[in-house]
C-alpha atoms as a PDB file:
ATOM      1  CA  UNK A   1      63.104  99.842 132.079  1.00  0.00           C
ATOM      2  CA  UNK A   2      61.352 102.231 130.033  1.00  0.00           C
ATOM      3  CA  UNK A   3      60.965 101.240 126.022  1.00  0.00           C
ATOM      4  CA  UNK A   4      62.112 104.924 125.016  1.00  0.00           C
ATOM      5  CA  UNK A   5      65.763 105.726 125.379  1.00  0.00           C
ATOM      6  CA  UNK A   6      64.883 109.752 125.410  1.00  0.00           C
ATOM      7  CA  UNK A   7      61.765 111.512 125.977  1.00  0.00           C
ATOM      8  CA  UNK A   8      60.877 114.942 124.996  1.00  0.00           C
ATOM      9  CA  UNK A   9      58.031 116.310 126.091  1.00  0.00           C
ATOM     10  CA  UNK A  10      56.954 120.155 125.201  1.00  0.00           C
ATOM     11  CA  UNK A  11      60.203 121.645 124.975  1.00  0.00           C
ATOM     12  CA  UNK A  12      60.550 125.290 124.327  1.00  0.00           C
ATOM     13  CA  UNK A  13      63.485 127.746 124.257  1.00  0.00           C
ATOM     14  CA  UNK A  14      62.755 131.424 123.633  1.00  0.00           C
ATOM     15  CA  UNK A  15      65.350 132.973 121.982  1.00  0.00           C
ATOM     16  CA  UNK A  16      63.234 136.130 121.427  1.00  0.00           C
ATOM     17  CA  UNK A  17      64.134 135.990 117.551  1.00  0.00           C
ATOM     18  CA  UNK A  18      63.363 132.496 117.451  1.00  0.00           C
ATOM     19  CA  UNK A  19      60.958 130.098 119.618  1.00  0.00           C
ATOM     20  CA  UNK A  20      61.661 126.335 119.645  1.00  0.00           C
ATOM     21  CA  UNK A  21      57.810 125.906 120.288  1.00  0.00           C
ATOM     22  CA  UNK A  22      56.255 122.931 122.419  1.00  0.00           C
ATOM     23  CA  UNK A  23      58.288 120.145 120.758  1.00  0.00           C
ATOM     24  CA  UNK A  24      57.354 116.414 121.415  1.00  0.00           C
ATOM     25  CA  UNK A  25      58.757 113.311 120.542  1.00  0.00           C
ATOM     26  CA  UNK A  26      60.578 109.869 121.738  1.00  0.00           C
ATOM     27  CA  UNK A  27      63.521 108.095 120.810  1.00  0.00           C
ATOM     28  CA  UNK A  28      62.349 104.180 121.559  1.00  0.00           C
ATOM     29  CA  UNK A  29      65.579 101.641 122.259  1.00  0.00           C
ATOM     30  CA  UNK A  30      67.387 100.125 119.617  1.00  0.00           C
ATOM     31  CA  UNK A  31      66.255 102.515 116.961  1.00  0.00           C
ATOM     32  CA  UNK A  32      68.449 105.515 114.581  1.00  0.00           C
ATOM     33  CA  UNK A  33      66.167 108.641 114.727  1.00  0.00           C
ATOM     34  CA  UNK A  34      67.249 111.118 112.260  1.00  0.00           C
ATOM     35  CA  UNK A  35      66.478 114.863 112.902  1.00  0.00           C
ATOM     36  CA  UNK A  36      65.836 117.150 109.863  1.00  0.00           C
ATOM     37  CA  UNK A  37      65.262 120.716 108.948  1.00  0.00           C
ATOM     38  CA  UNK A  38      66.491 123.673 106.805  1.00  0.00           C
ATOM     39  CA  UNK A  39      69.144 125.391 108.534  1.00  0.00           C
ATOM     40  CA  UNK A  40      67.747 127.388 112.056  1.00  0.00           C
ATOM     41  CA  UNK A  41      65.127 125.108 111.720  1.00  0.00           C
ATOM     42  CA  UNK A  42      65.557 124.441 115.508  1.00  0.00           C
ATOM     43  CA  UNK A  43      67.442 121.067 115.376  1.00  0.00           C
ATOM     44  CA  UNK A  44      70.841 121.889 116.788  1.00  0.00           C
ATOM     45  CA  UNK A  45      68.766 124.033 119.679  1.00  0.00           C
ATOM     46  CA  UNK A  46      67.050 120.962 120.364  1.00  0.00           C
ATOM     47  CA  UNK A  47      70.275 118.660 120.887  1.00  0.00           C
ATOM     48  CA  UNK A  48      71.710 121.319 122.972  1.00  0.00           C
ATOM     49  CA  UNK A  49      68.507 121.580 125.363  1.00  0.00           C
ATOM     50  CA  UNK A  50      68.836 117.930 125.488  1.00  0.00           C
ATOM     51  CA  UNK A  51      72.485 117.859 126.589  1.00  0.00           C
ATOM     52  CA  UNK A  52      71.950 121.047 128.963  1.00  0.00           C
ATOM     53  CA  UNK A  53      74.325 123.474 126.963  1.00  0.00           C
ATOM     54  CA  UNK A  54      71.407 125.292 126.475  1.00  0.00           C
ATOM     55  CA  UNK A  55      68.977 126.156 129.439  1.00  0.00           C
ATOM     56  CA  UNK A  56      65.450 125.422 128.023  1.00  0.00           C
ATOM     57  CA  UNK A  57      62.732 127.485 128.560  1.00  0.00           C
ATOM     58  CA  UNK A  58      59.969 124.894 129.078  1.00  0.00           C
ATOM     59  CA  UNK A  59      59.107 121.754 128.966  1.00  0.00           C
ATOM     60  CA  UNK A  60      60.831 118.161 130.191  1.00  0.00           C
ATOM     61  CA  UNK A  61      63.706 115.954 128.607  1.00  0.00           C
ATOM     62  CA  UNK A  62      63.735 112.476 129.847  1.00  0.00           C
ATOM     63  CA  UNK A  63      67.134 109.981 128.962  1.00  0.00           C
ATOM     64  CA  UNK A  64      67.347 106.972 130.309  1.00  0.00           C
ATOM     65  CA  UNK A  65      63.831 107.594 132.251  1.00  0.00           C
ATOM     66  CA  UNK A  66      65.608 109.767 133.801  1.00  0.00           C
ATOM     67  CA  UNK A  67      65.327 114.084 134.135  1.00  0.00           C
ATOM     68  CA  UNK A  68      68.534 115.873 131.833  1.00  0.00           C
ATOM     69  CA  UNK A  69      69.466 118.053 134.407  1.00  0.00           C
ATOM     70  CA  UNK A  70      69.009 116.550 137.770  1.00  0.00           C
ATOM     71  CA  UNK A  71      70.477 113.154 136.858  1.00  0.00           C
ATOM     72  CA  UNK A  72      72.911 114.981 134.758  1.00  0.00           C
ATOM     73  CA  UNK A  73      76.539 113.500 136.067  1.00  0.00           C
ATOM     74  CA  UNK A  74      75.033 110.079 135.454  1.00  0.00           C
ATOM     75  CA  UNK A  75      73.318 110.515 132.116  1.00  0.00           C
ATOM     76  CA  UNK A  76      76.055 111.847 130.243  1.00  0.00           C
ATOM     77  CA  UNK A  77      78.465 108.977 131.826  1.00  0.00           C
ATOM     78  CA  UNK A  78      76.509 106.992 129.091  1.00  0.00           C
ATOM     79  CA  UNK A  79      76.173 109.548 126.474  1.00  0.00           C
ATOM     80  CA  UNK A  80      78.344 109.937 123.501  1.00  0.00           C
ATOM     81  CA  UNK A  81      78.081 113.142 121.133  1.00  0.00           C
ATOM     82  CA  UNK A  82      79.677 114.299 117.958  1.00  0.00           C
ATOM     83  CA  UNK A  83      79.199 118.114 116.983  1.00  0.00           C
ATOM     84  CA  UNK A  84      80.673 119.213 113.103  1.00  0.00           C
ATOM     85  CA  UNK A  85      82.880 121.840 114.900  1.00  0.00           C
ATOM     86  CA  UNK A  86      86.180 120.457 117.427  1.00  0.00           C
ATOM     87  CA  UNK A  87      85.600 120.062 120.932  1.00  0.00           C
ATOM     88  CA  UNK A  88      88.649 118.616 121.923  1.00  0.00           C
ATOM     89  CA  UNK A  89      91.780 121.107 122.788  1.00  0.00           C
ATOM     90  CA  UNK A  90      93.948 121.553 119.764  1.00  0.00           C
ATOM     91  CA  UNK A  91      97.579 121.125 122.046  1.00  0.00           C
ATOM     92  CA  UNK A  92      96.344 117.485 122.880  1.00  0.00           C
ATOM     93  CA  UNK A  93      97.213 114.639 120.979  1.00  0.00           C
ATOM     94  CA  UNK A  94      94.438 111.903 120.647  1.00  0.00           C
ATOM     95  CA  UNK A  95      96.657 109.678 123.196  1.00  0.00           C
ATOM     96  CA  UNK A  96      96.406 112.773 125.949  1.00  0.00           C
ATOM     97  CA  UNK A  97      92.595 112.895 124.453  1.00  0.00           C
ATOM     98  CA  UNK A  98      91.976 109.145 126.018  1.00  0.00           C
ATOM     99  CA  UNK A  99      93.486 109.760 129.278  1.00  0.00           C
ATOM    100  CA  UNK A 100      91.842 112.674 129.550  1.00  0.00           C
ATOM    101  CA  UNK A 101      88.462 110.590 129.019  1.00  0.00           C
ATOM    102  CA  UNK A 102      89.993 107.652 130.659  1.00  0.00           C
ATOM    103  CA  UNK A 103      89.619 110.185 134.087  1.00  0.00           C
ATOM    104  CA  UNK A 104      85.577 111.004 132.652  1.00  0.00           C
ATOM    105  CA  UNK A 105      83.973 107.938 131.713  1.00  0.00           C
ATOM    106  CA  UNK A 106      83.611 104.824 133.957  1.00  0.00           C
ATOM    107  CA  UNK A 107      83.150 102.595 131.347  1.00  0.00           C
ATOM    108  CA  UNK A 108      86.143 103.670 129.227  1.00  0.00           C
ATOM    109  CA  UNK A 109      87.526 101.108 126.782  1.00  0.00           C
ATOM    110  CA  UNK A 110      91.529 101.711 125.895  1.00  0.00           C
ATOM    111  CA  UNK A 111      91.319  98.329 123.619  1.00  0.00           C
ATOM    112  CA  UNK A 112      88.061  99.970 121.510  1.00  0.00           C
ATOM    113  CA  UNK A 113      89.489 103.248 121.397  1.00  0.00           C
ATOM    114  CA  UNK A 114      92.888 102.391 119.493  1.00  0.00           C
ATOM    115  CA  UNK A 115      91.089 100.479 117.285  1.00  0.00           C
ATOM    116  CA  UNK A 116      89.058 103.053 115.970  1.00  0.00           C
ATOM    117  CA  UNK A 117      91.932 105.347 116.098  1.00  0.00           C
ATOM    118  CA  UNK A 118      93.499 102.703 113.477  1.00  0.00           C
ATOM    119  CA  UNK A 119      90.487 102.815 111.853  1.00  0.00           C
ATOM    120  CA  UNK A 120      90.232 106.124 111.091  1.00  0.00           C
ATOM    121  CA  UNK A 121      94.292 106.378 110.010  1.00  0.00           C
ATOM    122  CA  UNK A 122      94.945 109.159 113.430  1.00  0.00           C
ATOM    123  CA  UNK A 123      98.166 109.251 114.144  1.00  0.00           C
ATOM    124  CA  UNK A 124      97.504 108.859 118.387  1.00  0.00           C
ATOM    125  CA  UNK A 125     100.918 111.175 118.768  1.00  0.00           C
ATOM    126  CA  UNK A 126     100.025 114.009 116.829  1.00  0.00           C
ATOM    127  CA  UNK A 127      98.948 117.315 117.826  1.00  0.00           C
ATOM    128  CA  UNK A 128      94.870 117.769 117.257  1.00  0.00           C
ATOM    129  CA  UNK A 129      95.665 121.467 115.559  1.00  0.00           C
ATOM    130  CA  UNK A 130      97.676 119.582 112.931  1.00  0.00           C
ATOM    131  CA  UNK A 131      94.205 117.664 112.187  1.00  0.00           C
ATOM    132  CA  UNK A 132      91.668 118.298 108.848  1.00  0.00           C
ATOM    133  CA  UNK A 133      88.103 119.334 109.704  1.00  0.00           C
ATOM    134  CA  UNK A 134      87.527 115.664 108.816  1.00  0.00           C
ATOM    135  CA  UNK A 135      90.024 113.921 110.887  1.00  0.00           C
ATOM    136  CA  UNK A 136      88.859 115.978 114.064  1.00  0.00           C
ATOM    137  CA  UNK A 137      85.628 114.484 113.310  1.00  0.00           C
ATOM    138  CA  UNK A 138      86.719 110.968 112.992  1.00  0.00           C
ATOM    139  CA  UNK A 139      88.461 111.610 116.742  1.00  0.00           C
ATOM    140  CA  UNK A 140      84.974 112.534 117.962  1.00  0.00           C
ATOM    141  CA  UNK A 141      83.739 109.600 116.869  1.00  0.00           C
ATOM    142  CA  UNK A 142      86.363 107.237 117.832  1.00  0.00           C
ATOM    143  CA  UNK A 143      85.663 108.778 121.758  1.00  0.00           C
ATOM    144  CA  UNK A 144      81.687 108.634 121.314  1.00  0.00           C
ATOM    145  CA  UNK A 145      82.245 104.946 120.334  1.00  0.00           C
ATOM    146  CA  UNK A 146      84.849 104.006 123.090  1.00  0.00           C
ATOM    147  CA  UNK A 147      83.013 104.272 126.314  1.00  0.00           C
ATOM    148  CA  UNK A 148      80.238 102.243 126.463  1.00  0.00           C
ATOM    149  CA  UNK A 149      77.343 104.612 125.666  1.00  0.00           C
ATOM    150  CA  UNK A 150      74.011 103.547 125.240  1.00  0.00           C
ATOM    151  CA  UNK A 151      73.038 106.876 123.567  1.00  0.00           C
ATOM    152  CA  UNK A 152      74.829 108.610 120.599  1.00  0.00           C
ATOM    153  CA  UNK A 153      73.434 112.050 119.695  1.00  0.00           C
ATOM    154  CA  UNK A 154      74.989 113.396 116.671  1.00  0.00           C
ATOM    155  CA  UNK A 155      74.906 116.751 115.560  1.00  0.00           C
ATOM    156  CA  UNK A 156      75.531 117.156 111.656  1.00  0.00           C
ATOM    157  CA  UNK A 157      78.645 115.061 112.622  1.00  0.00           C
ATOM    158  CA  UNK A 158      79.175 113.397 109.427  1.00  0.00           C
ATOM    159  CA  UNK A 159      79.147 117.122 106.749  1.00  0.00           C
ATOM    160  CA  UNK A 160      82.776 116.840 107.000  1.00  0.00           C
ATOM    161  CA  UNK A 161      83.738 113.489 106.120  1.00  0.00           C
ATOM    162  CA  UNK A 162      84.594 112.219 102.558  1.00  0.00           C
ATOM    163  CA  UNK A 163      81.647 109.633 101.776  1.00  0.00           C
ATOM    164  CA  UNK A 164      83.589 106.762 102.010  1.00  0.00           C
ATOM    165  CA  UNK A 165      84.464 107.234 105.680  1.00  0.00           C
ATOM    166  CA  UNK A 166      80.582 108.756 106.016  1.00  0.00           C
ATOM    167  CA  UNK A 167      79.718 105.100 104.827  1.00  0.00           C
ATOM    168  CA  UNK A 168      82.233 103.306 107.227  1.00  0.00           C
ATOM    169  CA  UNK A 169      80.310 105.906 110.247  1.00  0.00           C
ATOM    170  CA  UNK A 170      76.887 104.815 108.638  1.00  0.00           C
ATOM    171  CA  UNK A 171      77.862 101.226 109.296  1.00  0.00           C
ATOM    172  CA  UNK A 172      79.027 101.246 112.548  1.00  0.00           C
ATOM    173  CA  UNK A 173      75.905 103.371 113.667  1.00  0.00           C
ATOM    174  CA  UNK A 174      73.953 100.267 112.349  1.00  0.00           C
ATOM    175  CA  UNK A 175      75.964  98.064 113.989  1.00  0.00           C
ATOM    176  CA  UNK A 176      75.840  99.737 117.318  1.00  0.00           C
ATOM    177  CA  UNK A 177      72.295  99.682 117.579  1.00  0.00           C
ATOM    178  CA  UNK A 178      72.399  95.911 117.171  1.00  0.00           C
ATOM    179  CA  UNK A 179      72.645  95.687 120.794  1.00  0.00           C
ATOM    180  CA  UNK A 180      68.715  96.872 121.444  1.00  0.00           C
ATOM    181  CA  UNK A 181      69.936  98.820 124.365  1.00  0.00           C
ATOM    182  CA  UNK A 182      71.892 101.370 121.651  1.00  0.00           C
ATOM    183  CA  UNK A 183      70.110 104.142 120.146  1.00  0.00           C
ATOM    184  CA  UNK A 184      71.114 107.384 118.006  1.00  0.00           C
ATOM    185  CA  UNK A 185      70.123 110.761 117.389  1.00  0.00           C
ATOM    186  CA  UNK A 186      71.681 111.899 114.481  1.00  0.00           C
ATOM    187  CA  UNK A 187      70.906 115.623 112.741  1.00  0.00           C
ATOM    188  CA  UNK A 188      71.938 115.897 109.164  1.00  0.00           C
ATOM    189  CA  UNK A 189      71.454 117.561 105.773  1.00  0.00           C
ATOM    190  CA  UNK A 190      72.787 114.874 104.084  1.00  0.00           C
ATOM    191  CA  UNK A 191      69.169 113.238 104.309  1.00  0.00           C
ATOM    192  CA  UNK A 192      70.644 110.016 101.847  1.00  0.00           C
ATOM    193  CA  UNK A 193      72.680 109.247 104.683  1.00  0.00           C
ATOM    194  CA  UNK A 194      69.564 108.808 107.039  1.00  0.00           C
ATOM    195  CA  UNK A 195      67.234 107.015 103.947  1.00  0.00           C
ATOM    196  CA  UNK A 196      69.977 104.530 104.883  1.00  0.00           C
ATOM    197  CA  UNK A 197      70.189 103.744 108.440  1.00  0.00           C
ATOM    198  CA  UNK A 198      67.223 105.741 109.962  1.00  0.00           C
ATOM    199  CA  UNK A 199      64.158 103.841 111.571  1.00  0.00           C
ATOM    200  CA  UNK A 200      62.188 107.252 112.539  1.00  0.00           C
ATOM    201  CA  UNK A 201      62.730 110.842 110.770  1.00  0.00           C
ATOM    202  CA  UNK A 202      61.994 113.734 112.889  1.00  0.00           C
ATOM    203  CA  UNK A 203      61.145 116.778 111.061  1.00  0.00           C
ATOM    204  CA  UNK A 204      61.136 120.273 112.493  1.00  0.00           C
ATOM    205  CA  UNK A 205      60.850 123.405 110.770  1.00  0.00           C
ATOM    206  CA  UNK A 206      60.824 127.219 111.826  1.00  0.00           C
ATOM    207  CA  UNK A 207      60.675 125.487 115.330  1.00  0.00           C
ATOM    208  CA  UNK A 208      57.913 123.868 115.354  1.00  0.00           C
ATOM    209  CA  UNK A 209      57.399 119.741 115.343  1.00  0.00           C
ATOM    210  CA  UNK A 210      56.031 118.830 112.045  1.00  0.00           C
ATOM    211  CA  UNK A 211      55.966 115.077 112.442  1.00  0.00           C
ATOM    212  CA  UNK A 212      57.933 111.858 113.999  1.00  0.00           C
ATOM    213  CA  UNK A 213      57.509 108.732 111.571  1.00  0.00           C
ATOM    214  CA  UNK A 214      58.644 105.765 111.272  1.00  0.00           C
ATOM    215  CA  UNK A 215      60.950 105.551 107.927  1.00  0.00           C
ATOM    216  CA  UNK A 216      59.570 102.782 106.349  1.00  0.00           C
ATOM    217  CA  UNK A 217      56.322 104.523 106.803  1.00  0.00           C
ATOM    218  CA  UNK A 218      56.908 108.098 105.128  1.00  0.00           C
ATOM    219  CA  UNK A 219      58.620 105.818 102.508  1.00  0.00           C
ATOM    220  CA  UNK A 220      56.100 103.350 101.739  1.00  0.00           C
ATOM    221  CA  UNK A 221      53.510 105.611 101.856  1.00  0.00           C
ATOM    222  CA  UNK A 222      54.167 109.600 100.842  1.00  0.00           C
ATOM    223  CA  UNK A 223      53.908 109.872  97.220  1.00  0.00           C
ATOM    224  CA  UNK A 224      54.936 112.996  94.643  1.00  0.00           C
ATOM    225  CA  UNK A 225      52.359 112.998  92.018  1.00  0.00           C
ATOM    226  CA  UNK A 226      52.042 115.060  88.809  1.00  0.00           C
ATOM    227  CA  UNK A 227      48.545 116.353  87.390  1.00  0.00           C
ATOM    228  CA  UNK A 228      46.795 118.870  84.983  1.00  0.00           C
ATOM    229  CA  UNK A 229      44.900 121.384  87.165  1.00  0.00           C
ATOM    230  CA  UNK A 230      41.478 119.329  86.203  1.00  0.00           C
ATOM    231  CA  UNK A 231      42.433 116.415  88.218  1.00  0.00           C
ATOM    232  CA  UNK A 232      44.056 118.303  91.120  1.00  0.00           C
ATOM    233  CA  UNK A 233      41.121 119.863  91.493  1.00  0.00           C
ATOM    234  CA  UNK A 234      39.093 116.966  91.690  1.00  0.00           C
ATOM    235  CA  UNK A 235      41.350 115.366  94.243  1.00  0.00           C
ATOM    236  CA  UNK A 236      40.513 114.072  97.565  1.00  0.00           C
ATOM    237  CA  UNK A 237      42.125 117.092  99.498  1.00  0.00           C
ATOM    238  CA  UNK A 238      42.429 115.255 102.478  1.00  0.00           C
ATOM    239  CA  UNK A 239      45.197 113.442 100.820  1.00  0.00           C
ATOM    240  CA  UNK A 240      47.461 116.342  99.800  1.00  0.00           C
ATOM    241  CA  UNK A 241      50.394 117.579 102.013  1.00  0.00           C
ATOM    242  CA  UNK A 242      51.422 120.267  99.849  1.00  0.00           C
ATOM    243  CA  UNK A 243      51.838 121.185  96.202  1.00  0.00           C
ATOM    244  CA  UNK A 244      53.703 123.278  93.812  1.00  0.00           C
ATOM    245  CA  UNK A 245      52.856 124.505  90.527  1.00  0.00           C
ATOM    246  CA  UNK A 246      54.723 123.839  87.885  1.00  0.00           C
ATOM    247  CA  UNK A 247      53.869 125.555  84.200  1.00  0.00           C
ATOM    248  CA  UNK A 248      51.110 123.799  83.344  1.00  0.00           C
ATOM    249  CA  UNK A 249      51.082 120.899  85.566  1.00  0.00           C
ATOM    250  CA  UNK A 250      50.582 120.488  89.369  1.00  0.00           C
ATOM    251  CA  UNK A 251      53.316 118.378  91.929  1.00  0.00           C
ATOM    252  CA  UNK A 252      51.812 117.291  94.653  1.00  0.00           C
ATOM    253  CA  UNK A 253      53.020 115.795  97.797  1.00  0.00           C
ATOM    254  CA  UNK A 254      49.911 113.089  99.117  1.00  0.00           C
ATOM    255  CA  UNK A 255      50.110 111.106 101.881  1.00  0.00           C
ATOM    256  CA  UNK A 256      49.026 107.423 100.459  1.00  0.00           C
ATOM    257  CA  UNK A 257      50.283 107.340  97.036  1.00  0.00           C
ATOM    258  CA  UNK A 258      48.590 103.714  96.621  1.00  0.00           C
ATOM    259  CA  UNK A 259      44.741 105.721  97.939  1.00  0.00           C
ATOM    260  CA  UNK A 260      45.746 108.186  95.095  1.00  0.00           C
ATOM    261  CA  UNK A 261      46.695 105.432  92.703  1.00  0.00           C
ATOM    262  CA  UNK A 262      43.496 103.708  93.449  1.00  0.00           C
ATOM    263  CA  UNK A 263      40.863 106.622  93.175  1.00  0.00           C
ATOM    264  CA  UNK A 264      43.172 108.547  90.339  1.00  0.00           C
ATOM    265  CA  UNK A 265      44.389 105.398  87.908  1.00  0.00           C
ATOM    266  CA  UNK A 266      45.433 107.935  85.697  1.00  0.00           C
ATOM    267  CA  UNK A 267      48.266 110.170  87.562  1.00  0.00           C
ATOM    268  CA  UNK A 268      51.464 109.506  87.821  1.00  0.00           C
ATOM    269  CA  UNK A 269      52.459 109.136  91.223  1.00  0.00           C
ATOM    270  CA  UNK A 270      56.288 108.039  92.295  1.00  0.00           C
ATOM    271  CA  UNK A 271      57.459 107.504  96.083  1.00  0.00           C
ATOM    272  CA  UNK A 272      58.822 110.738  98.055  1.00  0.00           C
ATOM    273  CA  UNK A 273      62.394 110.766  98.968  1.00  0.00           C
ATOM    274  CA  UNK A 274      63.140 112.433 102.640  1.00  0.00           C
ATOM    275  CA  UNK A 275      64.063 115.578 101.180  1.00  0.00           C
ATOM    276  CA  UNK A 276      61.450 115.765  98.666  1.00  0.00           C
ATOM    277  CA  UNK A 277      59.125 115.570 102.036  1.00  0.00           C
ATOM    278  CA  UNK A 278      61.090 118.202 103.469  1.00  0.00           C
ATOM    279  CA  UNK A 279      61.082 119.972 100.480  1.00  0.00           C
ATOM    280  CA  UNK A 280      57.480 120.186  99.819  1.00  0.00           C
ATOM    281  CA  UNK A 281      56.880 120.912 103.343  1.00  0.00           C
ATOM    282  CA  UNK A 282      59.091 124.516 103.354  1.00  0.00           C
ATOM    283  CA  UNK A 283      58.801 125.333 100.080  1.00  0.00           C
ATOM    284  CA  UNK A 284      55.094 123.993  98.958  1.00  0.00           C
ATOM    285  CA  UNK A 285      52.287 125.422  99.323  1.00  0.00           C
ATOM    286  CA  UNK A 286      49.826 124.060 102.047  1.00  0.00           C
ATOM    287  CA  UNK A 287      46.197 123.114 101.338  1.00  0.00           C
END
């Protein structure tokens, strides 16, 4: 059994006005992997080359060691996927939803799906048009969780949720990748969300791969300091990411704030949140 639960290997779609561009990176078992970007960044073209609603252009996706589109019918068997939009038809009622998947999923749990029906307060008799943006989301969920997937890709699934159900979906993500078979793909904004239960943040922007960290690293080790022009100057360049000038000061995104710290005892450098790295990386300028 391979170690990586999805494989990506230098994907491209060619949209003539935009080029998803040779993108690379793997999803290992048992891991959250968030995917970020500023909006057209490439990120929801990239989930829907995975799942084969969009026909790449190039390149190979592997899930489950397996190829997307010849292994397709048996892939998505163990696949579960939220979008932000409705997929579901509005005349159904979540009941006639779970039949309906009852028929599509071998693994189908009736016992699991009720429960998170409870969970998320949806009335299993009433019509889906009748539902909030947020409760159509919940239903999404409660179906990605109820049939024994071993993959959840989420597509900004969570932007319309209030944040205490965001928090309940946070905590059941963690929890499902307690079983080190589980992993997710989840693309959001909200990059708080993924500072919380990500392992690895992959960052894409204007379609190209910028990087694929571990968390913990890009947190314990990207730094935001703040200089005079004299000392950015005199910095080990190697170090710097990107910067932006400020008045009369410099911030400066560096990859080892503790090397900085070290060489430079007198800058201030703090840790770099997620979207302070994303940030710096769209709207700095590069050395």
């Amino acid at each position: 059994m391979t170690d990586n639960v999805l494989e990506i290997r230098e994907l491209s779609k060619d949209y003539g006005d935009f080029v998803l561009d040779r993108v690379s990176f793997a999803l290992p078992r048992g891991v959250i992997m968030g995917l970020i970007g500023e909006n057209g960044a490439g990120k929801s073209t990239t989930i829907n080359c995975i799942l084969n609603e969009t026909q790449k252009s190039d390149g190979q996706v592997l899930i489950f060691g397996k190829d997307h589109i010849a292994d397709e019918i048996e892939i998505k068997d163990k696949l579960g996927v939220v979008f932000d939009e409705n997929h579901f038809p509005d005349i159904f009622t979540p009941e006639e939803i779970g039949k309906f998947m009852c028929g599509i999923y071998s693994g189908w749990d009736w016992q699991l799906y009720h429960q998170h029906l409870e969970k998320f307060e949806l009335p299993k008799n009433k019509k889906i048009k009748d539902f909030s943006k947020g409760m159509k989301v919940k239903l999404a969920f409660a179906v990605a969780l109820s049939h024994n997937a071993e993959l959840l890709i989420l597509d900004e699934a969570t932007s319309g949720l209030d944040p205490i159900i965001r928090d309940d979906v946070l905590d059941m993500l963690i929890d499902f990748v307690q079983n080190e078979k589980h992993s997710v793909l989840v693309s959001s904004h909200i990059t708080s969300d993924l500072e919380k239960v990500a392992d690895y943040i992959t960052f894409i922007h204007k379609g190209k791969l910028v990087f694929s960290h571990e968390k913990d690293d890009l947190i314990d080790n990207y730094g935001i300091a703040n200089c005079k022009a004299a000392v950015f100057d005199a910095m080990d360049k190697s170090q710097i990411i990107a910067y932006r000038k400020e008045d009369y000061q410099y911030k400066v995104l560096v990859r080892n704030r503790h090397t900085i710290t070290k060489k430079n005892p007198d800058v201030i450098v703090g840790p770099a949140t997620i979207e302070e790295i994303m940030l710096f990386y769209v709207k700095g300028e590069m050395k």
